[in-house]
C-alpha atoms as a PDB file:
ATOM      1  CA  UNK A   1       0.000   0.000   0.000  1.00  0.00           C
ATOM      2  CA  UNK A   2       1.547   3.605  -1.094  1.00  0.00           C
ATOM      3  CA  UNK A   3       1.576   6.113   1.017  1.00  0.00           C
ATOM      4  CA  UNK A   4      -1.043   8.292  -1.009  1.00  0.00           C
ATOM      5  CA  UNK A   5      -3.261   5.013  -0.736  1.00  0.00           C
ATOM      6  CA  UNK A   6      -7.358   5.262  -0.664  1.00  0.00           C
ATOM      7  CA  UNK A   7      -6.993   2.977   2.192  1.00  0.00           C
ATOM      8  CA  UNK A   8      -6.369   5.666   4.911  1.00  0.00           C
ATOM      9  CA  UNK A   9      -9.200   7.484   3.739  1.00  0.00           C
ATOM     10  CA  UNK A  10     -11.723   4.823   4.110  1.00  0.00           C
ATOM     11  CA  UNK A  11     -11.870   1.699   6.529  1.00  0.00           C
ATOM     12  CA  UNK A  12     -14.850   0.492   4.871  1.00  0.00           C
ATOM     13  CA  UNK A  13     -13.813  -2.767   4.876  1.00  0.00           C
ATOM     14  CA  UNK A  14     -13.005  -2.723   8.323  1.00  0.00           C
ATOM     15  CA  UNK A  15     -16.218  -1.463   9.077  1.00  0.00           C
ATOM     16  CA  UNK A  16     -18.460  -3.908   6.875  1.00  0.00           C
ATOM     17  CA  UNK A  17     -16.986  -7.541   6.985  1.00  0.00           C
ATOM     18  CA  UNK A  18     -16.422 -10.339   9.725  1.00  0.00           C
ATOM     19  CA  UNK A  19     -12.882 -11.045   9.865  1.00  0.00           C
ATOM     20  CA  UNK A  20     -11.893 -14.346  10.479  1.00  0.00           C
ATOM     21  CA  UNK A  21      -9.564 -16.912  10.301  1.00  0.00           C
ATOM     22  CA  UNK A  22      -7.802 -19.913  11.968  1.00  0.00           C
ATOM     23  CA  UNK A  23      -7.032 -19.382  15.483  1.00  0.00           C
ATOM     24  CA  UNK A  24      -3.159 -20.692  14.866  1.00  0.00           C
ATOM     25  CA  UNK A  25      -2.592 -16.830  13.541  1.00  0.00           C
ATOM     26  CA  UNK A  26      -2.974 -15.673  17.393  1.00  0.00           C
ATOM     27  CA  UNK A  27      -0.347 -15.071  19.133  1.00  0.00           C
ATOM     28  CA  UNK A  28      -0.617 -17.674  22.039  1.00  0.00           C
ATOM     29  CA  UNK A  29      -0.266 -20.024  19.279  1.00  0.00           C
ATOM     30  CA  UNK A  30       2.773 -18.600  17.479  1.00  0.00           C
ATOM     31  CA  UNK A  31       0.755 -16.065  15.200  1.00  0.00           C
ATOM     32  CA  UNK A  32       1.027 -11.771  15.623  1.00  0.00           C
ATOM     33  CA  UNK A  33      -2.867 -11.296  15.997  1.00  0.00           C
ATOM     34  CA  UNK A  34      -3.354 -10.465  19.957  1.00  0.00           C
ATOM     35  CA  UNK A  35      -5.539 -12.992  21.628  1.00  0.00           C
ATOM     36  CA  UNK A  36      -7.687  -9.951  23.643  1.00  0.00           C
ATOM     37  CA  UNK A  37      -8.795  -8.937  20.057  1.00  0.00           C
ATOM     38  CA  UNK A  38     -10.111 -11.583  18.861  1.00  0.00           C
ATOM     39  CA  UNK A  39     -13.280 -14.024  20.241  1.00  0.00           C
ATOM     40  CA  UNK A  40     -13.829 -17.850  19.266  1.00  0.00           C
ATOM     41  CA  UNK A  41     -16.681 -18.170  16.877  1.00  0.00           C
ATOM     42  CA  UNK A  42     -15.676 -22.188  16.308  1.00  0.00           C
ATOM     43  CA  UNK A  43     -13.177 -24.520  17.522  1.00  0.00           C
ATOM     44  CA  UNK A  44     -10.750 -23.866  14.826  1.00  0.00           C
ATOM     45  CA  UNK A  45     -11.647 -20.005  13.760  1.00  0.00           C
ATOM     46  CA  UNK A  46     -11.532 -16.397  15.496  1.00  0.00           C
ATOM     47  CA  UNK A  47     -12.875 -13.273  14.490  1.00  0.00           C
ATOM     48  CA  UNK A  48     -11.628  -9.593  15.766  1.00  0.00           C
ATOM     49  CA  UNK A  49     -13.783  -8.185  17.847  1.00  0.00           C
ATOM     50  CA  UNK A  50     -16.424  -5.874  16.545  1.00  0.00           C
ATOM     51  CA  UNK A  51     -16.609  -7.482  13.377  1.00  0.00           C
ATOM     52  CA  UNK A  52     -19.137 -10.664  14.273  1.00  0.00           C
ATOM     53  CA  UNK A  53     -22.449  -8.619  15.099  1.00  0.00           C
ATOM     54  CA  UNK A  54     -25.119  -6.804  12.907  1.00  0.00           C
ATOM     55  CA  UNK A  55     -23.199  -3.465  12.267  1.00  0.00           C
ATOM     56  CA  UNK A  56     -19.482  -4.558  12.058  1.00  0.00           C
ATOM     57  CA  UNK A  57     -16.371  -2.494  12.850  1.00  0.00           C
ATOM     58  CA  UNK A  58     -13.325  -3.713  13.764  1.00  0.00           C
ATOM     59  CA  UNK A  59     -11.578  -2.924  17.010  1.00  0.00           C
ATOM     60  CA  UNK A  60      -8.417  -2.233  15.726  1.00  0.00           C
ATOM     61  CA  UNK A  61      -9.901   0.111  13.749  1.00  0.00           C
ATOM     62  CA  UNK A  62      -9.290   3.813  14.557  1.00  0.00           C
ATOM     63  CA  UNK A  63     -10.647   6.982  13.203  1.00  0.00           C
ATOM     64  CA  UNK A  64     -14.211   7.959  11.092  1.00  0.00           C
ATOM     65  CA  UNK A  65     -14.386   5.516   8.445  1.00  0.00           C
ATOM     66  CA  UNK A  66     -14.173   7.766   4.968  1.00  0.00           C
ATOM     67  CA  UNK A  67     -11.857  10.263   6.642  1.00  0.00           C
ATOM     68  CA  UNK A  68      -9.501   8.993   8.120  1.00  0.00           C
ATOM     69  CA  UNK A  69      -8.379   6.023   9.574  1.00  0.00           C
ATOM     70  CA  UNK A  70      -5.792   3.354  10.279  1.00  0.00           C
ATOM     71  CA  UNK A  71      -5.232  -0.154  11.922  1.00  0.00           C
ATOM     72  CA  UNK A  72      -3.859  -0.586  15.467  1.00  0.00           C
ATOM     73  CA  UNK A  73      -2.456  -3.840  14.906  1.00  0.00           C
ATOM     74  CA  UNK A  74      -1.107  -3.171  11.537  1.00  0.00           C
ATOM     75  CA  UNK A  75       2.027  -4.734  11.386  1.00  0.00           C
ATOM     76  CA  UNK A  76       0.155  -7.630  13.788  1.00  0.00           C
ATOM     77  CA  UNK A  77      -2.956  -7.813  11.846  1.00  0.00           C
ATOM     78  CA  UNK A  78      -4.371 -11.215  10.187  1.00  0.00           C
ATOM     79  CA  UNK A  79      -4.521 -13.235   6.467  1.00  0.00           C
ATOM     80  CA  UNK A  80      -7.695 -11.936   5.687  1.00  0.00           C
ATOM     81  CA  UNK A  81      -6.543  -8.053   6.387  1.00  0.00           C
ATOM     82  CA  UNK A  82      -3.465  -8.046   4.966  1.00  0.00           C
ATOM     83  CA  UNK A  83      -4.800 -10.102   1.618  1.00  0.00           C
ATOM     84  CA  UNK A  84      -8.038  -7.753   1.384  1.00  0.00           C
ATOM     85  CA  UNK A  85      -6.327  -5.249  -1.527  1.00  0.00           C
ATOM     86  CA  UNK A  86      -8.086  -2.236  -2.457  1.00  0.00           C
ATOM     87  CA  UNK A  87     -10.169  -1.913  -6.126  1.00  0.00           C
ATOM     88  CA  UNK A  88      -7.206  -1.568  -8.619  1.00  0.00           C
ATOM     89  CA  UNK A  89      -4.353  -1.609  -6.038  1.00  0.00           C
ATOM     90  CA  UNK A  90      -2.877  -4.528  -8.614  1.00  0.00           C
ATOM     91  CA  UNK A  91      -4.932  -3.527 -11.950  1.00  0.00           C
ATOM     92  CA  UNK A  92      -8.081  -5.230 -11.044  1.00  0.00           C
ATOM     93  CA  UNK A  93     -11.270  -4.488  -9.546  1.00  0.00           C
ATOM     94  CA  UNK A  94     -12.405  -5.709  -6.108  1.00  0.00           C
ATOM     95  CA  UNK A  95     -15.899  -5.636  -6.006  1.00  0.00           C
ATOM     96  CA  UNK A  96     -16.063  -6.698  -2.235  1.00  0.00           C
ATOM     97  CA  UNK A  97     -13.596  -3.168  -1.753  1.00  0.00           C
ATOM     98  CA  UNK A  98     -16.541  -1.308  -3.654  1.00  0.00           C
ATOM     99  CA  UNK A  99     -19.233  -2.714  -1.834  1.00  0.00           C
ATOM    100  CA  UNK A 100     -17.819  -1.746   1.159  1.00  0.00           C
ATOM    101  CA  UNK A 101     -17.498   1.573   0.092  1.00  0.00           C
ATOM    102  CA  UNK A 102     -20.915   1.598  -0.901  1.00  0.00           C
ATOM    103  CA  UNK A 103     -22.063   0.666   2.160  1.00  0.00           C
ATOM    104  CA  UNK A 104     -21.020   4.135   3.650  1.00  0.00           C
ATOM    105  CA  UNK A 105     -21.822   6.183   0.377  1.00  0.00           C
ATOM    106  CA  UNK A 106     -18.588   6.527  -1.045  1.00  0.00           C
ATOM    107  CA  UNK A 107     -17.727   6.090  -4.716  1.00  0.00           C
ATOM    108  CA  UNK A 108     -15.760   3.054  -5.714  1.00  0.00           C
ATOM    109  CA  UNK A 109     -12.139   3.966  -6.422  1.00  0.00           C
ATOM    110  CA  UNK A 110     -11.082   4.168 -10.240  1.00  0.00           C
ATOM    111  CA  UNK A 111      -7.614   3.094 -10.982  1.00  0.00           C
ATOM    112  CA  UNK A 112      -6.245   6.489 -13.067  1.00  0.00           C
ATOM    113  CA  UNK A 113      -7.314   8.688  -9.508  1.00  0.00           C
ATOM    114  CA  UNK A 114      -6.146   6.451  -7.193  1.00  0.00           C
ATOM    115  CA  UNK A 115      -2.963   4.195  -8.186  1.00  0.00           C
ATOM    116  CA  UNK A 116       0.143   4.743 -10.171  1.00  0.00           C
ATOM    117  CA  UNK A 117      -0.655   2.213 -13.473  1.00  0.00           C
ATOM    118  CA  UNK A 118       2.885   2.659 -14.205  1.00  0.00           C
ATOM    119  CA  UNK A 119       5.148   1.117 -11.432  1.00  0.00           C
END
């Protein structure tokens, strides 16, 4: 992610999806996800906090989603966070990225105002 990324603007995602994945990515088990972020939802999966209820939003999560915002746990965060890429961040479209943005009534991202092509 550049530093000019749409990503710091928006925390959409963050704010829309359950994010989970295998427990083994905690970090009682060798993993970099805290364990007080995260609560069982089956015997082999966690989600992060805030994100396995009706209106999600990560805990993590800091700031007003489509201002500004960033992750608390960045460097520490899970699989599905740091796979999640942004609409056009590598030349294609994520619809799950623009749904998300939807969701909170902003526009999807277009590649030419929002990533370099070029590099």
């Amino acid at each position: 992610m550049s530093e000019a990324s749409p990503c710091l603007n928006c925390g959409a995602c963050c704010s829309h999806f359950r994010v989970s994945f295998f427990w083994g990515e905690c970090a009682s088990s060798g993993g970099t996800v805290p364990d007080d972020l995260v609560a069982s939802i089956n015997p082999s999966r966690v989600a992060m906090l805030g994100t396995d209820c009706k209106s999600p939003r990560c805990i993590a999560l800091t700031g007003e989603v489509g201002k500004h915002v960033s992750c608390s746990i960045y460097e520490q965060r899970s699989s599905p966070c740091r796979e999640f890429e942004a609409s056009w961040e590598n030349g294609e479209q994520n619809v799950d990225c623009d749904a998300a943005r939807a969701a909170f009534g902003l526009p999807p991202l277009e590649p030419e105002l929002h990533f370099n092509q070029s590099a």
